[in-house]
PDB file of N, CA and C in Angstrom:
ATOM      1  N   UNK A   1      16.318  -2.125  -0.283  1.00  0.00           N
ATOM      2  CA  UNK A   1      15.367  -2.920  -1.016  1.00  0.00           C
ATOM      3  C   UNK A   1      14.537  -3.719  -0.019  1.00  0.00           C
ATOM      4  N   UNK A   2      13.311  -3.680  -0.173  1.00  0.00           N
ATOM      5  CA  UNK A   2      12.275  -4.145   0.825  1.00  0.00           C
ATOM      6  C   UNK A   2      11.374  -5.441  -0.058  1.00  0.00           C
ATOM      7  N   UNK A   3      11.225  -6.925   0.510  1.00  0.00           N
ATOM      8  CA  UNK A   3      11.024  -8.022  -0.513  1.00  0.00           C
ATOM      9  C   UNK A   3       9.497  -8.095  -0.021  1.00  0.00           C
ATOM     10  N   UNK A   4       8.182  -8.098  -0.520  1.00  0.00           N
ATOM     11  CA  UNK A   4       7.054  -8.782   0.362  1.00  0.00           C
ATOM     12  C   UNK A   4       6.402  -9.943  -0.024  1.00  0.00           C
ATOM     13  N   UNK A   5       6.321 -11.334   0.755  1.00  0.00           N
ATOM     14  CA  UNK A   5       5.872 -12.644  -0.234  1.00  0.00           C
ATOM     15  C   UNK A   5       4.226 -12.248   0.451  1.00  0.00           C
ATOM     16  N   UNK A   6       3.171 -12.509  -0.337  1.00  0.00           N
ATOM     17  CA  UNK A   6       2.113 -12.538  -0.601  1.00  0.00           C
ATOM     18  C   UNK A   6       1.680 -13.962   0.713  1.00  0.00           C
ATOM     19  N   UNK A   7       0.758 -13.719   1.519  1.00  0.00           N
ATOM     20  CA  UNK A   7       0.436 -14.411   2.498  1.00  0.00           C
ATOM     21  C   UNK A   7      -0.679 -15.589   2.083  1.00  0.00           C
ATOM     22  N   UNK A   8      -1.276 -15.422   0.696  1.00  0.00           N
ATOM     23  CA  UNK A   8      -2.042 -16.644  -0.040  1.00  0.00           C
ATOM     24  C   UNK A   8      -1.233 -16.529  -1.147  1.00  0.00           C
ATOM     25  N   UNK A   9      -1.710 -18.352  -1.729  1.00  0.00           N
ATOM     26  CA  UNK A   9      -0.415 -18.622  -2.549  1.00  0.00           C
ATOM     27  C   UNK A   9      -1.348 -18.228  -3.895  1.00  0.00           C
ATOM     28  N   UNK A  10      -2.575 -17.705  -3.614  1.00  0.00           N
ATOM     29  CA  UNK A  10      -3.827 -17.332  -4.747  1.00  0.00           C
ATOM     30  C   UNK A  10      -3.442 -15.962  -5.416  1.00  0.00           C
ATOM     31  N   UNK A  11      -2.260 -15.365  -4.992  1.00  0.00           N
ATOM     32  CA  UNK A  11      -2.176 -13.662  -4.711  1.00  0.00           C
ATOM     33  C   UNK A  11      -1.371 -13.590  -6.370  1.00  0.00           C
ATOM     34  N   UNK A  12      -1.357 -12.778  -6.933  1.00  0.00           N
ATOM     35  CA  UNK A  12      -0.534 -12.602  -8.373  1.00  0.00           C
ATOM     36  C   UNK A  12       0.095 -10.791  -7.714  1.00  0.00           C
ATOM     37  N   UNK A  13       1.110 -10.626  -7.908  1.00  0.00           N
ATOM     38  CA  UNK A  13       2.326 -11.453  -7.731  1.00  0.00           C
ATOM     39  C   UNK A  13       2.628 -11.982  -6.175  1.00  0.00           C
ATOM     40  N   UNK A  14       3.376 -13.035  -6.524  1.00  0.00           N
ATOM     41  CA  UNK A  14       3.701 -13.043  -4.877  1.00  0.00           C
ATOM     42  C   UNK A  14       4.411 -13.119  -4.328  1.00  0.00           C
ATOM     43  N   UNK A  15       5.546 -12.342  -5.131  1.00  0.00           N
ATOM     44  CA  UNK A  15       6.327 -11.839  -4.762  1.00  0.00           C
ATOM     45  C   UNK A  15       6.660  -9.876  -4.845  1.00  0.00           C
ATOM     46  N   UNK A  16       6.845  -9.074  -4.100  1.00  0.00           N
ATOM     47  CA  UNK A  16       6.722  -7.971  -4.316  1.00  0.00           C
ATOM     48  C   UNK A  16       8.329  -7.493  -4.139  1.00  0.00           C
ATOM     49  N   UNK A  17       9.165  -6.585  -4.688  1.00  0.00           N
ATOM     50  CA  UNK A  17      10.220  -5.765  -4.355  1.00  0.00           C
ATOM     51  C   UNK A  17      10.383  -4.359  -4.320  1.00  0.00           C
ATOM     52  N   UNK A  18      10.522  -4.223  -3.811  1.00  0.00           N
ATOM     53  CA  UNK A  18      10.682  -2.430  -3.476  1.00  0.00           C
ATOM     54  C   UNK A  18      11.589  -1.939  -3.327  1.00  0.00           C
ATOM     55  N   UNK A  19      12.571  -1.225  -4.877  1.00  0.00           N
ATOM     56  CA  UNK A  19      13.431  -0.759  -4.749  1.00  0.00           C
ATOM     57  C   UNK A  19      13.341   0.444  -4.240  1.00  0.00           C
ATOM     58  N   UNK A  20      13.945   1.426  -3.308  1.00  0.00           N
ATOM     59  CA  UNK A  20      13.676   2.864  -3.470  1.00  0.00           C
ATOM     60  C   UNK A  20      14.624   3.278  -3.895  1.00  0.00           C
ATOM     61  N   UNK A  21      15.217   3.160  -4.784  1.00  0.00           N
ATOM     62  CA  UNK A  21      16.114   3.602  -5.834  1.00  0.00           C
ATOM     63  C   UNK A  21      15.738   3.897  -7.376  1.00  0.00           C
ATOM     64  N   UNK A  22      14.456   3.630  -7.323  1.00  0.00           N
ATOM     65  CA  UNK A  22      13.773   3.382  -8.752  1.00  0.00           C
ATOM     66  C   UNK A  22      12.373   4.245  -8.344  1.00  0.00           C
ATOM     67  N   UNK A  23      12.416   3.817  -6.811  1.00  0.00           N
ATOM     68  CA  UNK A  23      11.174   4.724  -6.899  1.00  0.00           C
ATOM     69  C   UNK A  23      11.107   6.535  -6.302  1.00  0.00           C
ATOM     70  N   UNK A  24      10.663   7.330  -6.181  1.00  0.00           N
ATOM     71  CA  UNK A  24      10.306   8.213  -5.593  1.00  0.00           C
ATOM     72  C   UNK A  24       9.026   8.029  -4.205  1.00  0.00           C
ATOM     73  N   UNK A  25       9.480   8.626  -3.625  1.00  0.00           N
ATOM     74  CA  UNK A  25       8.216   8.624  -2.455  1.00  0.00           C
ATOM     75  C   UNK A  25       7.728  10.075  -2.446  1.00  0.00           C
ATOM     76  N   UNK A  26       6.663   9.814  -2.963  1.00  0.00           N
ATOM     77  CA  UNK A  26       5.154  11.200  -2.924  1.00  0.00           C
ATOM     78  C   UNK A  26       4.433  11.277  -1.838  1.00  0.00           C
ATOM     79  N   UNK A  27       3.887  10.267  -1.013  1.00  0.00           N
ATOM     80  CA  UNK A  27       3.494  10.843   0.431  1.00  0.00           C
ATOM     81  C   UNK A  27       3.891   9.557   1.534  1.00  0.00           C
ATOM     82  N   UNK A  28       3.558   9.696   2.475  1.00  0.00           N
ATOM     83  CA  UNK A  28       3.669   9.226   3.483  1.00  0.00           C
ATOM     84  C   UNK A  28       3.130   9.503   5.081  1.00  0.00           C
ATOM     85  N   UNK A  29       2.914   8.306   5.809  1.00  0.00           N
ATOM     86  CA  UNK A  29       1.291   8.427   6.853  1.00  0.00           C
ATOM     87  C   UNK A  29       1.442   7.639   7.816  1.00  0.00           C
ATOM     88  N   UNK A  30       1.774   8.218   9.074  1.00  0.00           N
ATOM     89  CA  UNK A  30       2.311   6.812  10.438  1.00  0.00           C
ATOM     90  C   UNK A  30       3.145   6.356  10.208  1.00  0.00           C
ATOM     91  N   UNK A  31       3.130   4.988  10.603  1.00  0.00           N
ATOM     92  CA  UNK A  31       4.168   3.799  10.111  1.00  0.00           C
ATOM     93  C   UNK A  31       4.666   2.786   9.889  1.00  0.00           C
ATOM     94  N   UNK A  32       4.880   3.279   7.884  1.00  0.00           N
ATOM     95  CA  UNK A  32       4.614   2.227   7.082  1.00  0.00           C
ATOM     96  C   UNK A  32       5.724   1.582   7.091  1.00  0.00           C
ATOM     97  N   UNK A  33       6.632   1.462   7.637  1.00  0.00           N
ATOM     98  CA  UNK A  33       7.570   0.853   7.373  1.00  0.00           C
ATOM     99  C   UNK A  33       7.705  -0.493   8.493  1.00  0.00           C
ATOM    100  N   UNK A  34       8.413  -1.558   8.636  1.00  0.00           N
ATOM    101  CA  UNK A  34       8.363  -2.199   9.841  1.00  0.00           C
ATOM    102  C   UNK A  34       8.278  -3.836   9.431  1.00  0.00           C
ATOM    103  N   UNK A  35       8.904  -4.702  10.269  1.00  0.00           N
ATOM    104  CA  UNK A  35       8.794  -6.252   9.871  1.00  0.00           C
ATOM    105  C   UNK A  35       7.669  -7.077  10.553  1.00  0.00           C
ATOM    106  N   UNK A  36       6.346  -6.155  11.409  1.00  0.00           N
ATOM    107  CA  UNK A  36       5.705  -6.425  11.694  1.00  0.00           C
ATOM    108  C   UNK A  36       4.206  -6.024  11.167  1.00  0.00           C
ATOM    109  N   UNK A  37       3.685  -7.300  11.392  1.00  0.00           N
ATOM    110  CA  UNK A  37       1.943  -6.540  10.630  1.00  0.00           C
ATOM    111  C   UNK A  37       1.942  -7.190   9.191  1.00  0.00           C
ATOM    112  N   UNK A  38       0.749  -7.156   8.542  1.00  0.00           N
ATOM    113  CA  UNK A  38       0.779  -7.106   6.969  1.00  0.00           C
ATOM    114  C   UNK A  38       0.843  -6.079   6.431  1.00  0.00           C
ATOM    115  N   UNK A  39       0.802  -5.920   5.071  1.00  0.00           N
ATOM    116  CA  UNK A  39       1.056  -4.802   3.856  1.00  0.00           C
ATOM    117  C   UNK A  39      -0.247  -5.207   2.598  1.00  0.00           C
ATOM    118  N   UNK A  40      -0.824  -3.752   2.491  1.00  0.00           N
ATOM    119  CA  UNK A  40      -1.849  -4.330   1.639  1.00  0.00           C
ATOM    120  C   UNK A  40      -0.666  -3.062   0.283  1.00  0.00           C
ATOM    121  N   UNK A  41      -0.432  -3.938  -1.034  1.00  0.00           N
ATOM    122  CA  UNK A  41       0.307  -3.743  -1.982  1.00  0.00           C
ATOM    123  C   UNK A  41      -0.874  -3.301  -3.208  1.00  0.00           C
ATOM    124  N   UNK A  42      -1.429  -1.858  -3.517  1.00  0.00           N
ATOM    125  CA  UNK A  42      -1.570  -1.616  -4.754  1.00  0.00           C
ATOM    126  C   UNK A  42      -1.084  -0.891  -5.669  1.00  0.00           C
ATOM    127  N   UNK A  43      -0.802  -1.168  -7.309  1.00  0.00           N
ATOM    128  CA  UNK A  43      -0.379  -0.803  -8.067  1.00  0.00           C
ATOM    129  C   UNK A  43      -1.715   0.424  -8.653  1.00  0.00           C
ATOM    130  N   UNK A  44      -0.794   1.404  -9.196  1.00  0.00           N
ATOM    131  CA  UNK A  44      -1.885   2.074  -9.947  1.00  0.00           C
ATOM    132  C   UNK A  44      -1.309   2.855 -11.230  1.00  0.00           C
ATOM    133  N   UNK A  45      -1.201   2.961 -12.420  1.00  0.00           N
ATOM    134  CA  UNK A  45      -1.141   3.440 -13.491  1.00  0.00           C
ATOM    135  C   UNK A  45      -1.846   4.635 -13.697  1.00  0.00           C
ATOM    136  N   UNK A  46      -1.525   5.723 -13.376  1.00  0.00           N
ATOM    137  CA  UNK A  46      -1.706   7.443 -13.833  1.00  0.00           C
ATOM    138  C   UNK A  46      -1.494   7.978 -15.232  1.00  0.00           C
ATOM    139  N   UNK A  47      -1.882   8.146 -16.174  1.00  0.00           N
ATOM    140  CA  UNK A  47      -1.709   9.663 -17.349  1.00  0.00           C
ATOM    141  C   UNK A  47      -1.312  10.464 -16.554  1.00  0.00           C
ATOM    142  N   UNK A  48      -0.116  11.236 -16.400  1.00  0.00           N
ATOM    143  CA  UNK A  48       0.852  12.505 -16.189  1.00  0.00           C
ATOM    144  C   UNK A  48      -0.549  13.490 -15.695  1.00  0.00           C
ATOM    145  N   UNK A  49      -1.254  13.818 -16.945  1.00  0.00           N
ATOM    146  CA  UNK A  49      -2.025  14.618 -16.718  1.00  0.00           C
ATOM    147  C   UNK A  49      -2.998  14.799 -15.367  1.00  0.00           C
ATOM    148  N   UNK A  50      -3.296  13.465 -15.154  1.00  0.00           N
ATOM    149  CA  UNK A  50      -3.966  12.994 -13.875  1.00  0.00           C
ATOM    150  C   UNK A  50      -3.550  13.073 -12.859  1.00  0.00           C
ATOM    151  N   UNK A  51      -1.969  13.032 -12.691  1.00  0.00           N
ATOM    152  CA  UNK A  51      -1.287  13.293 -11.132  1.00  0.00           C
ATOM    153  C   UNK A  51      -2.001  13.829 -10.164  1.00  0.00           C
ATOM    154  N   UNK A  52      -2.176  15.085 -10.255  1.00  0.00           N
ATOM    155  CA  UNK A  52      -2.370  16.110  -9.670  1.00  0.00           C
ATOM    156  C   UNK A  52      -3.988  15.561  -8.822  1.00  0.00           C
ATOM    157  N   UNK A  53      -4.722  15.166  -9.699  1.00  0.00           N
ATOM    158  CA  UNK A  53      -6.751  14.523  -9.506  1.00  0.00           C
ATOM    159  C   UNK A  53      -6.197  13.256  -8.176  1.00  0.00           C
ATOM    160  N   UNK A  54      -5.180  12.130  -9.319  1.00  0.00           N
ATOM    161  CA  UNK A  54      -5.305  11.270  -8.190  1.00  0.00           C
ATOM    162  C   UNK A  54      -4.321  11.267  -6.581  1.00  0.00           C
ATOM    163  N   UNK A  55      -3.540  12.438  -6.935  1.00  0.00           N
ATOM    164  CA  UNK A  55      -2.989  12.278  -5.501  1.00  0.00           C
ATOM    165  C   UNK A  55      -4.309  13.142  -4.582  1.00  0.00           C
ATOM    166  N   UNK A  56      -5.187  14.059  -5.032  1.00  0.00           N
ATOM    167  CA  UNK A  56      -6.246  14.434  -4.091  1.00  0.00           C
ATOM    168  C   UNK A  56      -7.050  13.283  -3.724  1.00  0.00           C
ATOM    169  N   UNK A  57      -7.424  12.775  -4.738  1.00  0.00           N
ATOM    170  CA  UNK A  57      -8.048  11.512  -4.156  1.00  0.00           C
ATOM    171  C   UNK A  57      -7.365  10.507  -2.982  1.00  0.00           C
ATOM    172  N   UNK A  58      -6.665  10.394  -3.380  1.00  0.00           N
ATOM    173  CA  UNK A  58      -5.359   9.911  -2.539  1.00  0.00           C
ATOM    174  C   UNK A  58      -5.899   9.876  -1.085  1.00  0.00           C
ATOM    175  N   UNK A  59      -5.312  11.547  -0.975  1.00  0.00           N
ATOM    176  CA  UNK A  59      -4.749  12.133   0.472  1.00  0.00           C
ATOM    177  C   UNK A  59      -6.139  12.037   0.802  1.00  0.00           C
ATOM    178  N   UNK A  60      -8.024  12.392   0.139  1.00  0.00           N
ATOM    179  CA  UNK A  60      -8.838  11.749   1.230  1.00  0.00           C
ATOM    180  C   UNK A  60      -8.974  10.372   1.750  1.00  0.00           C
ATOM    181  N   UNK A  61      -8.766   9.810   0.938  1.00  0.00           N
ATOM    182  CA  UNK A  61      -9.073   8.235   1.288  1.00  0.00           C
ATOM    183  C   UNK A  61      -8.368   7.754   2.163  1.00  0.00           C
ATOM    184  N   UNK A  62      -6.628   8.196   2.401  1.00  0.00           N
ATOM    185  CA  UNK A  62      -6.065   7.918   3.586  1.00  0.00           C
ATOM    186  C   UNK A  62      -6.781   8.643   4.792  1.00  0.00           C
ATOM    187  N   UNK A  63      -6.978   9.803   4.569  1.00  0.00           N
ATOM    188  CA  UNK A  63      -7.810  11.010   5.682  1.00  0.00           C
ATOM    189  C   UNK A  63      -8.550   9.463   6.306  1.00  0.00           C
ATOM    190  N   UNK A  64      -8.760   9.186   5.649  1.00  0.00           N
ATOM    191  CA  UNK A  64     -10.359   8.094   5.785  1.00  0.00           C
ATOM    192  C   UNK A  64      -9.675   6.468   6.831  1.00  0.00           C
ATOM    193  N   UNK A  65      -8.900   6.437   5.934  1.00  0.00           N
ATOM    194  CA  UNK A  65      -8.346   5.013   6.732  1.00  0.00           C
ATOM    195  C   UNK A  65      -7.121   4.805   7.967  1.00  0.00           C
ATOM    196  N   UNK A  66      -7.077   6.714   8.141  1.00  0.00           N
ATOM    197  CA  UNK A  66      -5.808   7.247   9.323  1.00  0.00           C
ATOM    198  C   UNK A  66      -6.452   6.464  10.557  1.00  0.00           C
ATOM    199  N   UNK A  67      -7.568   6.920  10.824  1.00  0.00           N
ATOM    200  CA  UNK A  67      -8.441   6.495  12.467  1.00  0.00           C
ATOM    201  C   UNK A  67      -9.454   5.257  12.280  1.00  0.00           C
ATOM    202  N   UNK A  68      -9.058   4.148  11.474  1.00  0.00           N
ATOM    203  CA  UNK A  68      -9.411   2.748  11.554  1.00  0.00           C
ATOM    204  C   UNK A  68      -8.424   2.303  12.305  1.00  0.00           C
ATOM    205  N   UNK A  69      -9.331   1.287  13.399  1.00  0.00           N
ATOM    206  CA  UNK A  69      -7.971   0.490  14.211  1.00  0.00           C
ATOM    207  C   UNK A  69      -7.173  -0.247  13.761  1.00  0.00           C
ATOM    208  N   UNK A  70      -6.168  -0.339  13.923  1.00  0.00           N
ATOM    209  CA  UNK A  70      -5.530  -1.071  13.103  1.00  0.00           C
ATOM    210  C   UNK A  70      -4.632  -0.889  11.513  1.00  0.00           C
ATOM    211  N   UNK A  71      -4.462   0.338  11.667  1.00  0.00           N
ATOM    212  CA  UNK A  71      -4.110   1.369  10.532  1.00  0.00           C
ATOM    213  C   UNK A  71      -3.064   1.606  11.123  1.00  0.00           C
ATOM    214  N   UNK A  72      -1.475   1.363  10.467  1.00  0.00           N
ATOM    215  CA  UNK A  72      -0.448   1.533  11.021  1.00  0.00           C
ATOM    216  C   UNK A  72       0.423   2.424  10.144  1.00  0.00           C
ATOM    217  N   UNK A  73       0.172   2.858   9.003  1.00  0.00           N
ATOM    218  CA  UNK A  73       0.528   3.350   7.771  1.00  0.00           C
ATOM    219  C   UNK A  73       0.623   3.259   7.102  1.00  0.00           C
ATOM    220  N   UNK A  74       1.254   4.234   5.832  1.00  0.00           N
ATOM    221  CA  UNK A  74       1.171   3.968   4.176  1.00  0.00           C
ATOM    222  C   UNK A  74       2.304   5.052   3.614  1.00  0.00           C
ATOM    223  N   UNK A  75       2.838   4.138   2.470  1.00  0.00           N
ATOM    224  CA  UNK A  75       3.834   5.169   1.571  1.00  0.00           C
ATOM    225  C   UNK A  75       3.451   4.513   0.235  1.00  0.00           C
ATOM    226  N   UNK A  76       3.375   5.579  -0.355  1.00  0.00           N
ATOM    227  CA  UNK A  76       3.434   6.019  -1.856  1.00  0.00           C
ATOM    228  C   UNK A  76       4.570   6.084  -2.854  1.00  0.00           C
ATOM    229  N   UNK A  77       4.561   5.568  -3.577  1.00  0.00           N
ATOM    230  CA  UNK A  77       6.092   5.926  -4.234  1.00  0.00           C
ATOM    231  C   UNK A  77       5.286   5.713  -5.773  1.00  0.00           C
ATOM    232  N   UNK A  78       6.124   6.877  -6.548  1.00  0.00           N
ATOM    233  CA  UNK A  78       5.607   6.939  -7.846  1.00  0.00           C
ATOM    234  C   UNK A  78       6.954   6.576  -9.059  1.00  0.00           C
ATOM    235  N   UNK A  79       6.911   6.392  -9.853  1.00  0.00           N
ATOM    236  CA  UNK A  79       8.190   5.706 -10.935  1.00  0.00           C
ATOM    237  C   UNK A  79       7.490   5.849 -12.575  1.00  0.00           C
ATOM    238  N   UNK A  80       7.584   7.244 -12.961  1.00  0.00           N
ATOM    239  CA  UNK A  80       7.156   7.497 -14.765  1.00  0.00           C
ATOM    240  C   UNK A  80       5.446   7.785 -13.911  1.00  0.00           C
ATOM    241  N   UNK A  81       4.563   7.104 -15.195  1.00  0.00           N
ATOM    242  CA  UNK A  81       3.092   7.171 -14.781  1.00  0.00           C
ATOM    243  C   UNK A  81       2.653   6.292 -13.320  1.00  0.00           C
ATOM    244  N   UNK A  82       3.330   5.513 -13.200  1.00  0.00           N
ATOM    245  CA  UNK A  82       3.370   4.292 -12.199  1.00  0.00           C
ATOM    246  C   UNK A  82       2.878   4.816 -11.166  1.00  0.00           C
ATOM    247  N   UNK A  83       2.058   4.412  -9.878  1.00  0.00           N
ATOM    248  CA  UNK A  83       1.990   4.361  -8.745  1.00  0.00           C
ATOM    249  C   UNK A  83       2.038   3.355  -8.016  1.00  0.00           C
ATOM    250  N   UNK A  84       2.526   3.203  -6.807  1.00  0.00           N
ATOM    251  CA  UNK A  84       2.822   1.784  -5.465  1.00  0.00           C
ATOM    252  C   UNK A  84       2.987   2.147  -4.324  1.00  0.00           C
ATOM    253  N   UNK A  85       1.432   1.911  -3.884  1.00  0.00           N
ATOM    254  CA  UNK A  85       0.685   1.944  -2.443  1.00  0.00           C
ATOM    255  C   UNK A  85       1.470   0.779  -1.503  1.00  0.00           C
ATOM    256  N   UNK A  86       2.300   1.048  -0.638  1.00  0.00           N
ATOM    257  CA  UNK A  86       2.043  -0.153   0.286  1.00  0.00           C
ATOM    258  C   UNK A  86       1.406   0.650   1.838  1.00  0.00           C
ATOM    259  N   UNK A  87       0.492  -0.279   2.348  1.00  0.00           N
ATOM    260  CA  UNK A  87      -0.077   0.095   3.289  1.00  0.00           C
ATOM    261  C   UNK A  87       0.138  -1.331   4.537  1.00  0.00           C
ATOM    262  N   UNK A  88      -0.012  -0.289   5.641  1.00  0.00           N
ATOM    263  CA  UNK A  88       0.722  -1.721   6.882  1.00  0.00           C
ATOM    264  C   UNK A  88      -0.088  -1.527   8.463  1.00  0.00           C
ATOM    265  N   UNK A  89      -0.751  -2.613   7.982  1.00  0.00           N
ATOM    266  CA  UNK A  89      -1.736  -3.081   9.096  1.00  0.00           C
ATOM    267  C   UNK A  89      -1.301  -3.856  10.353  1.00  0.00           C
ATOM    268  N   UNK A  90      -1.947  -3.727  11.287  1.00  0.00           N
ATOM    269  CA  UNK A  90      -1.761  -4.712  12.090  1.00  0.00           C
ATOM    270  C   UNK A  90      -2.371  -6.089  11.966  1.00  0.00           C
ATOM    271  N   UNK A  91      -2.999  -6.165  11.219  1.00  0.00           N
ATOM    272  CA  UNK A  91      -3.303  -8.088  11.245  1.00  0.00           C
ATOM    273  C   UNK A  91      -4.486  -8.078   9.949  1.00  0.00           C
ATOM    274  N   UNK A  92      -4.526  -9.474   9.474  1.00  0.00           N
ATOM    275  CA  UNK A  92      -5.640  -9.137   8.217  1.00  0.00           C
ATOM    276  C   UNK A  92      -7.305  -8.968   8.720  1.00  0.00           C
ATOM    277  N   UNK A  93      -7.031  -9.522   9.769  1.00  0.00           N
ATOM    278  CA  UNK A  93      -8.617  -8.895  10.457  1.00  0.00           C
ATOM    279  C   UNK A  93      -8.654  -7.605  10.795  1.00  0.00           C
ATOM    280  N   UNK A  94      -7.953  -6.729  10.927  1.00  0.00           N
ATOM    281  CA  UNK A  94      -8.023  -5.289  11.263  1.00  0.00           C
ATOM    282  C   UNK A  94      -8.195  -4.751   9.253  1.00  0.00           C
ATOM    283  N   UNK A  95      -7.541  -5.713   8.385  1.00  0.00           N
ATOM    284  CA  UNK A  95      -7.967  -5.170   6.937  1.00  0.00           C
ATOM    285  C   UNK A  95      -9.084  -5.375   6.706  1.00  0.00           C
ATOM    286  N   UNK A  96      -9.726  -7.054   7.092  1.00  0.00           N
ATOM    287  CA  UNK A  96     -10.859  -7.025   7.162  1.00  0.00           C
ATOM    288  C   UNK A  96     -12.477  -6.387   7.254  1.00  0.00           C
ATOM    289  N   UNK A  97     -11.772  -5.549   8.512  1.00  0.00           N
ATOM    290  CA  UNK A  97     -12.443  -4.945   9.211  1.00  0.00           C
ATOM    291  C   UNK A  97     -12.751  -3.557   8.295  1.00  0.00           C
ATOM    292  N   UNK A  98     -11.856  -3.144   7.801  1.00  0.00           N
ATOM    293  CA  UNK A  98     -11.485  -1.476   6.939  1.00  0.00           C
ATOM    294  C   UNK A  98     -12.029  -2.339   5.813  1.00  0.00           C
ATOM    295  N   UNK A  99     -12.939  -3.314   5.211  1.00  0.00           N
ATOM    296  CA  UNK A  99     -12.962  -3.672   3.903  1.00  0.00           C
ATOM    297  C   UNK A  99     -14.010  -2.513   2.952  1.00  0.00           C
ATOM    298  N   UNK A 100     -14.901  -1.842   3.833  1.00  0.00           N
ATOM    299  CA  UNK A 100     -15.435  -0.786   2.806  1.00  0.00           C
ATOM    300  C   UNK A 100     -15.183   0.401   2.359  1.00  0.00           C
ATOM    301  N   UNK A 101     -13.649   0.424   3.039  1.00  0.00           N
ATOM    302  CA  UNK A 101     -13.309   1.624   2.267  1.00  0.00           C
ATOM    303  C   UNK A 101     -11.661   1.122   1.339  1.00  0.00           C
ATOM    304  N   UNK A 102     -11.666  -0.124   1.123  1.00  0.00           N
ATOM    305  CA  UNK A 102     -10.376  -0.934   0.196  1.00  0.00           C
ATOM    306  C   UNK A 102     -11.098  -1.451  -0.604  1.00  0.00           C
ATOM    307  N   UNK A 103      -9.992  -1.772  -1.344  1.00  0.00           N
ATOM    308  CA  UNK A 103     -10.191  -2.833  -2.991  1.00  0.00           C
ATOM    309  C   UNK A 103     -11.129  -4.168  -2.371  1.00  0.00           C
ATOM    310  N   UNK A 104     -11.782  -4.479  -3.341  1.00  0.00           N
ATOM    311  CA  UNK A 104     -12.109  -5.710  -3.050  1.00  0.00           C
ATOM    312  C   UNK A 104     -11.213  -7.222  -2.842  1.00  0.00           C
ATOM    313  N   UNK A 105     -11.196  -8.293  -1.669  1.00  0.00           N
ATOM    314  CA  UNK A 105      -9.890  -9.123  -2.133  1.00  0.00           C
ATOM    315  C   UNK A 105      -8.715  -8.453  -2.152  1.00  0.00           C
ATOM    316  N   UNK A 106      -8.303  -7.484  -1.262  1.00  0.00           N
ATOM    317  CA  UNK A 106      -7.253  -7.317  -1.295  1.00  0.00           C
ATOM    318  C   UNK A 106      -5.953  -8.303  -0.841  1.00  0.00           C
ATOM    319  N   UNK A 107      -4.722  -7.830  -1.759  1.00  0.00           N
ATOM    320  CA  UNK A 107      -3.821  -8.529  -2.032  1.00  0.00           C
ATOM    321  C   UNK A 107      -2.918  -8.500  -0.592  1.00  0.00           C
ATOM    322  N   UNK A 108      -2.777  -9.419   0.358  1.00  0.00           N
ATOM    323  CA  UNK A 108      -1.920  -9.211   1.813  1.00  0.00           C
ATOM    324  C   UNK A 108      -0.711  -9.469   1.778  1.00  0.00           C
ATOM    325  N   UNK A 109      -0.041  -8.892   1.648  1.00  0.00           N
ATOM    326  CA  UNK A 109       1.769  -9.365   1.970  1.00  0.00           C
ATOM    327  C   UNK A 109       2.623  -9.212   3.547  1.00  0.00           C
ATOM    328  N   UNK A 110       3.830 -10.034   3.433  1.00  0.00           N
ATOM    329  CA  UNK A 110       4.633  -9.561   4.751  1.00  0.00           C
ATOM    330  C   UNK A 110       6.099  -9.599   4.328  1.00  0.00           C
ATOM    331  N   UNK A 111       6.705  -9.221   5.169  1.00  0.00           N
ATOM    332  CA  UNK A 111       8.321  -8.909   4.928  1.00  0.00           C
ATOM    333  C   UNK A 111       8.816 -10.541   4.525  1.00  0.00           C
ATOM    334  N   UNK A 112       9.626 -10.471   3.710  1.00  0.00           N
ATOM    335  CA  UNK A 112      10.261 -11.872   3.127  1.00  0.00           C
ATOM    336  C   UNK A 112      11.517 -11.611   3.769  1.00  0.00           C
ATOM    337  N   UNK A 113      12.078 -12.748   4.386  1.00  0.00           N
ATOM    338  CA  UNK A 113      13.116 -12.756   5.440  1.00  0.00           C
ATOM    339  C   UNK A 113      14.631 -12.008   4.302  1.00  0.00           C
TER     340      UNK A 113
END
C-alpha cells in the first residue's frame, strides 16, 4: 500500500492510497515508483466499452511526455470502469514545465511517511 499527501493544502483529496490489491496495473513507463520526486495523481472513469479508445489515447500521450525532462514515470492501474494515473516527476517545476501537454492545475502529491 502506497499513501500520497497532496503538497497544497488546496488539493481535494489530500490524501491518496494505493492499494495494489484492489487495483490491477494496465501499463507502465520508467520509474514510477520511488520516495523521491512528486506524483501527479489522475482519476479517470471509463464505460467498459471505451477501454480499448482510452488506453490508445493513453499510450500516445505518454509517447508524448516519455522525453520531457524531468519525466521519471507512470503506472496505470484500472479497478471495474475506474482508472488511476500516478505519474512521478522530478520536481513541480519540471511539471510545470510539461504543463501543455497535462491537466490544467494539476493535483501534486509525495510519499506520506
Amino acid at each position: 500500500m502506497i499513501r500520497y499527501r497532496a503538497l497544497r493544502p488546496d488539493v481535494s483529496p489530500p490524501l491518496v492510497t494505493v492499494d495494489e490489491e484492489e487495483y490491477e496495473v494496465v501499463r507502465e513507463q520508467g520509474e514510477p515508483l520511488g520516495a523521491h520526486g512528486v506524483f501527479l495523481i489522475d482519476r479517470f472513469e471509463v464505460a467498459p466499452a471505451h477501454h480499448a479508445a482510452f488506453l490508445a489515447d493513453w499510450d500516445a500521450a505518454r509517447a508524448a511526455l516519455a522525453g520531457r525532462r524531468g519525466y521519471l514515470g507512470v503506472r496505470l492501474y484500472r479497478a471495474g470502469p475506474s482508472f488511476l494515473e500516478v505519474g512521478r516527476w522530478s520536481s513541480p517545476l519540471m511539471v510545470h514545465r510539461a504543463r501543455e501537454l497535462l491537466p490544467p492545475d494539476p493535483a501534486l502529491y509525495q510519499v506520506a511517511g
